[in-house]
Protein backbone atom coordinates (compact mmCIF):
# COMPACT_ATOMS: atom_id res chain seq x y z
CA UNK A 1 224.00 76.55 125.43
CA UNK A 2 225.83 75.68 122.00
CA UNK A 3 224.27 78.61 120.41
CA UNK A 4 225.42 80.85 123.03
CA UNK A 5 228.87 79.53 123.17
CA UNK A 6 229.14 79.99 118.93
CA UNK A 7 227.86 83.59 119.43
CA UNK A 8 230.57 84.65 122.01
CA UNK A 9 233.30 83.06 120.30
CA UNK A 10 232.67 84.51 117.30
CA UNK A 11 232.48 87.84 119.76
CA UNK A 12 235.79 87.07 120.66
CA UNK A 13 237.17 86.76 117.37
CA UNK A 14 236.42 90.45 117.05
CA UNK A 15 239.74 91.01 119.17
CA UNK A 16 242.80 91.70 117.29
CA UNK A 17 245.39 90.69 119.34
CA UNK A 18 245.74 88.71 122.85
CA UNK A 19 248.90 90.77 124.15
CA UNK A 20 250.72 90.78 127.53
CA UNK A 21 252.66 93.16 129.50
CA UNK A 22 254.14 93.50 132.73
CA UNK A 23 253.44 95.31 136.28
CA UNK A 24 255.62 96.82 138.59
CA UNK A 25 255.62 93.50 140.87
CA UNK A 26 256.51 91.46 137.89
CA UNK A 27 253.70 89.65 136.87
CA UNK A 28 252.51 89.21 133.55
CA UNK A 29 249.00 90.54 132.65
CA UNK A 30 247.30 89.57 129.58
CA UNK A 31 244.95 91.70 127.70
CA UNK A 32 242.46 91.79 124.57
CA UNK A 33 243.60 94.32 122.09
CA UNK A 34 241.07 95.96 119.64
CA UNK A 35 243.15 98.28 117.56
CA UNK A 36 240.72 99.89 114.78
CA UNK A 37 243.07 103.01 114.51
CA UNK A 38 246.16 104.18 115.85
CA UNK A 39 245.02 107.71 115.48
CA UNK A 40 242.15 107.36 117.82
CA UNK A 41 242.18 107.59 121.48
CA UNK A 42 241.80 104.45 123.97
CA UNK A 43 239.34 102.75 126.50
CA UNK A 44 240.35 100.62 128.79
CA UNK A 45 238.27 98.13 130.03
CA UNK A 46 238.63 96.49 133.62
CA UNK A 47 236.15 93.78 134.63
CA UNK A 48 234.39 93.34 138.47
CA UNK A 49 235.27 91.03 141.48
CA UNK A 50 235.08 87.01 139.98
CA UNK A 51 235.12 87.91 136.49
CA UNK A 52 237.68 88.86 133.52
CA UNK A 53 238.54 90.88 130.00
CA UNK A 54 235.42 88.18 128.77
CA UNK A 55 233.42 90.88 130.58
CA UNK A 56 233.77 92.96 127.35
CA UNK A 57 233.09 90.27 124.32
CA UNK A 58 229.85 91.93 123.67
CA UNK A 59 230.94 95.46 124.53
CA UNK A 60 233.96 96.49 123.57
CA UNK A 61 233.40 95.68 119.55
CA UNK A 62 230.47 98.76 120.25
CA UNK A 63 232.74 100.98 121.59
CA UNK A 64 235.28 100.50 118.65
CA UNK A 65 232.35 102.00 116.45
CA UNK A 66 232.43 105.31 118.29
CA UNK A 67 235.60 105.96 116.78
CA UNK A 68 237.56 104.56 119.92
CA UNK A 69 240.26 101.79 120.00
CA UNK A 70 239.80 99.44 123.31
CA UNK A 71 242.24 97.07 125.56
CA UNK A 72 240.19 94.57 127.87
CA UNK A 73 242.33 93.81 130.56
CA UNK A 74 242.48 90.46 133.10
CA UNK A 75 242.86 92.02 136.52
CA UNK A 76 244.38 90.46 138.78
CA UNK A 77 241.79 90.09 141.24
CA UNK A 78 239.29 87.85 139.51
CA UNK A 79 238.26 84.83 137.46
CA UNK A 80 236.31 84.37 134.19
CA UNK A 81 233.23 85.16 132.65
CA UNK A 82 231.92 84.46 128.94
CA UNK A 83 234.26 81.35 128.44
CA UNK A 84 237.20 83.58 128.84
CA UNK A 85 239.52 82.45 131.99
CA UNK A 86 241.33 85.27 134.03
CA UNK A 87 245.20 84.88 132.62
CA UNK A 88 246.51 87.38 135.05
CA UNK A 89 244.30 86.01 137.92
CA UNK A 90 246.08 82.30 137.24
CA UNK A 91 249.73 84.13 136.96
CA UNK A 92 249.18 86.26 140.06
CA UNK A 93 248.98 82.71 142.26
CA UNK A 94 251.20 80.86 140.52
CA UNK A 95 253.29 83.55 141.60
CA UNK A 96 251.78 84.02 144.82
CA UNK A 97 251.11 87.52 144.51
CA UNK A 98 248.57 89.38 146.21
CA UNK A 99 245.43 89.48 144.55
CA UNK A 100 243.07 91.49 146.92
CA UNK A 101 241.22 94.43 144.98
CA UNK A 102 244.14 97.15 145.63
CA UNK A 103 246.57 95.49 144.62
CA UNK A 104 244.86 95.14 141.19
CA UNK A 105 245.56 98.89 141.19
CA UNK A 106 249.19 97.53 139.47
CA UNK A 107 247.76 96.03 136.49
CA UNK A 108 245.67 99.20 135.80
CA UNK A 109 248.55 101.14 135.96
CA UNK A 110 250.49 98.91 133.77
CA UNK A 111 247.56 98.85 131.31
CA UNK A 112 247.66 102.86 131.20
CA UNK A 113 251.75 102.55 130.55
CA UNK A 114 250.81 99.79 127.64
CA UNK A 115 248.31 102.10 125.99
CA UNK A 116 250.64 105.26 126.44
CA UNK A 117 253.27 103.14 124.19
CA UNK A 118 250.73 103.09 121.36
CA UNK A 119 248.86 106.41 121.73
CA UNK A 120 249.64 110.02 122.92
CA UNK A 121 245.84 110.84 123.19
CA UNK A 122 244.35 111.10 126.73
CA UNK A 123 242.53 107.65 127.76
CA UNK A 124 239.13 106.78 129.10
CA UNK A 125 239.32 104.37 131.92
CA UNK A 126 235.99 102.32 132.17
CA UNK A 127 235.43 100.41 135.24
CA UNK A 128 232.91 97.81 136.22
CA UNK A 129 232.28 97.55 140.33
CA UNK A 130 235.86 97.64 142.54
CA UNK A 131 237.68 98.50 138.94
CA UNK A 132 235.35 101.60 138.51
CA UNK A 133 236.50 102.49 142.27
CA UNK A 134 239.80 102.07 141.23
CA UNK A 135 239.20 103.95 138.19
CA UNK A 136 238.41 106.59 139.88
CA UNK A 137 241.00 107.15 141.97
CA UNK A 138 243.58 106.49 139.40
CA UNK A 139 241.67 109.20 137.65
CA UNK A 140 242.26 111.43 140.35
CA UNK A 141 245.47 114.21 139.48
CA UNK A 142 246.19 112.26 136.80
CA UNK A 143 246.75 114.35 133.39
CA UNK A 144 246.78 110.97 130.86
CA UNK A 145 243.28 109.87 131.82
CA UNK A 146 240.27 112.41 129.79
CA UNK A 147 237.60 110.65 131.42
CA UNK A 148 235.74 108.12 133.67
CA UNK A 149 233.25 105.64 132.97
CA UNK A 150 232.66 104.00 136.28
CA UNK A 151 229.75 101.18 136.95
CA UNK A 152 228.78 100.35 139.89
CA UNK A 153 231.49 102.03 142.18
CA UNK A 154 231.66 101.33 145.59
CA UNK A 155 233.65 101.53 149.24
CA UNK A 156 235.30 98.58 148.12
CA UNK A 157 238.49 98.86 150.10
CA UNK A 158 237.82 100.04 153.90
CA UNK A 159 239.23 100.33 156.18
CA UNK A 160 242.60 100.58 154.18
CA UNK A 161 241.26 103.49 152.03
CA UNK A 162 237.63 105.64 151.58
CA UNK A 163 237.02 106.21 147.73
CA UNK A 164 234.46 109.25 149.04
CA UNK A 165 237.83 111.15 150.40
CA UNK A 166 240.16 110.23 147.85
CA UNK A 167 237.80 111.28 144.63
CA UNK A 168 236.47 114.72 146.52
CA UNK A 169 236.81 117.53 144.05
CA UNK A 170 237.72 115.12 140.99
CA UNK A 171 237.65 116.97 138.25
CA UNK A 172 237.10 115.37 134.54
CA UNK A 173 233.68 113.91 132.99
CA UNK A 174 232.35 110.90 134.95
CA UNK A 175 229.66 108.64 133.72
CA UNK A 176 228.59 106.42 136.48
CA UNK A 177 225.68 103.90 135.95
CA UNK A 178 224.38 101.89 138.80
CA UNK A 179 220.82 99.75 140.07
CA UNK A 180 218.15 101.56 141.79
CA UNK A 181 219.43 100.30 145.26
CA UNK A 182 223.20 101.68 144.44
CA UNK A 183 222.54 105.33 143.33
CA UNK A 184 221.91 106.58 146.95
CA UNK A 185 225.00 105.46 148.13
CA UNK A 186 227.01 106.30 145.22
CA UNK A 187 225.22 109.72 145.14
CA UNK A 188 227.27 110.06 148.70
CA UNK A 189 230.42 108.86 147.58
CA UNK A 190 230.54 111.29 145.29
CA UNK A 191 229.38 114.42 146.88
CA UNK A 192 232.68 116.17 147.02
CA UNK A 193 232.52 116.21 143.20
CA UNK A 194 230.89 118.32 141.12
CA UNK A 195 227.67 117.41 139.82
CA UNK A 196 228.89 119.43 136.16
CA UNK A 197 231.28 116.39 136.09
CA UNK A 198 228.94 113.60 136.40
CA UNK A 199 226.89 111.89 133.82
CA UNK A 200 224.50 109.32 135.45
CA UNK A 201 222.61 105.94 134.36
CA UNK A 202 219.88 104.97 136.59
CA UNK A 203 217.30 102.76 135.13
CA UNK A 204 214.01 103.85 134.54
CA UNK A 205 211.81 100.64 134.36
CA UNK A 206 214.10 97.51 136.17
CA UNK A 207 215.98 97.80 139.43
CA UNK A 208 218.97 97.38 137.10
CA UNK A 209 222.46 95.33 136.52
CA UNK A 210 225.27 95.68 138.85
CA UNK A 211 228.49 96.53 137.14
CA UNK A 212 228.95 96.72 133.28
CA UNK A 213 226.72 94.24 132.79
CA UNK A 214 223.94 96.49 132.39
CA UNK A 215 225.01 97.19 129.00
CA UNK A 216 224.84 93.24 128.05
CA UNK A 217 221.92 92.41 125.17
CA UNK A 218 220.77 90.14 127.73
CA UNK A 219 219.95 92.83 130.68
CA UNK A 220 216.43 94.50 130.77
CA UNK A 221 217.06 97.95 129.98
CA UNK A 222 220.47 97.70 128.31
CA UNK A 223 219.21 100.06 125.75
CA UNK A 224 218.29 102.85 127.52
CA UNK A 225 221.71 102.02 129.35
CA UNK A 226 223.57 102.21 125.66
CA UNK A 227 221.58 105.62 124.83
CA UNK A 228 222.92 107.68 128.25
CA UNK A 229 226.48 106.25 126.89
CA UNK A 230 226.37 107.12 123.76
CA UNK A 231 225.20 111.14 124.48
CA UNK A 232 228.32 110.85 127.26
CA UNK A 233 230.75 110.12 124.44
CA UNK A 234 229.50 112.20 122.21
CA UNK A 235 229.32 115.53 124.48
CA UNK A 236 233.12 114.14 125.76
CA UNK A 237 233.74 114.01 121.72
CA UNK A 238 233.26 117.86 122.08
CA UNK A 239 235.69 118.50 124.96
């Protein structure tokens, strides 16, 4: 366990800068900054349901070397993962804000307002579980966001909304990895988008991960996982 816990600090000491920034409900949400290059384009990174920006330790400092900058964000819905406590999750009931998946729409939307402050260049939102769902809808109409990488979306928020209505006919590149047992449903939720838009990660020899952590050293398969990625960035490079 000591080992482990030396390895992701020193993971964590890859992020530049801890910053915060507010939502339109005024609470604070805190983020993980990795700034490589102002002249390159953004990720952003939202975690799943119980977990927060620690969900990205291992990632995010891999993504920097594809010529991307990257801001891990605590949603507001969640808790921690990695060592890394949810900051916005903590402010949110302090507050006694809601803190049900939708409403962590907010602090992605705040997080896309943040970025647009530092960079003009079109942003790739990257979503594990409810935050891919939300992700994608965000995505939907929206003229700052290139592209989607969504893991492990899901009807997440019936009966208040269906993601399969809202994302018909979405039109931007979408990489969506998922297990074994996911991809049929998924495949539906996504049928009223083109199948030109979507990049997908299925794994070929393990049921798979849910959410992003299918791209952790620690998941069977996370390199086959890492290779579809890589080709999706690199053919979005081109676009």
């Amino acid at each position: 366990m000591s080992v482990l816990f030396f390895l992701l600090i020193a993971q964590m000491n890859n992020a530049q800068q801890t910053v915060t920034f507010e939502t339109s409900d005024g609470l604070t949400v805190t983020a993980d900054l990795y700034l490589k290059d102002k002249s390159f384009p953004f990720i952003i990174l939202f975690h799943q349901a119980d977990f927060s920006r620690g969900e990205y330790i291992e990632t995010a400092p891999k993504l920097l070397k594809l010529g991307y900058n990257c801001l891990a964000v605590d949603l507001r819905s969640g808790k921690e993962v990695n060592f890394v406590q949810n900051m916005t999750a903590a402010n949110a009931h302090e507050l006694n804000l809601p803190i049900g998946y939708l409403d962590a729409e907010k602090d992605m939307l705040a997080s896309i307002a943040y970025v647009k402050k530092i960079s003009r260049l079109k942003i790739v939102l990257f979503g594990s579980s409810y935050s891919a769902s939300l992700s994608l809808k965000i995505a939907k109409n929206n003229p700052l966001i290139k592209a989607v990488v969504a893991f492990s979306p899901g009807e997440y928020f019936q009966p208040q909304l269906t993601l399969k209505t809202v994302v018909a006919k979405l039109d931007m590149p979408i990489f969506i990895g998922s297990t074994t047992q996911e991809q049929p449903f998924i495949k539906d939720m996504l049928s009223g988008v083109s199948d030109n838009m979507i990049t997908w990660y299925v794994p070929s020899k393990a049921p798979g991960m849910h959410g992003s952590r299918a791209l952790w050293q620690s998941t069977p398969g996370s390199d086959e996982c890492w290779m579809t990625l890589l080709m999706f960035f690199k053919n979005l490079k081109k676009q």
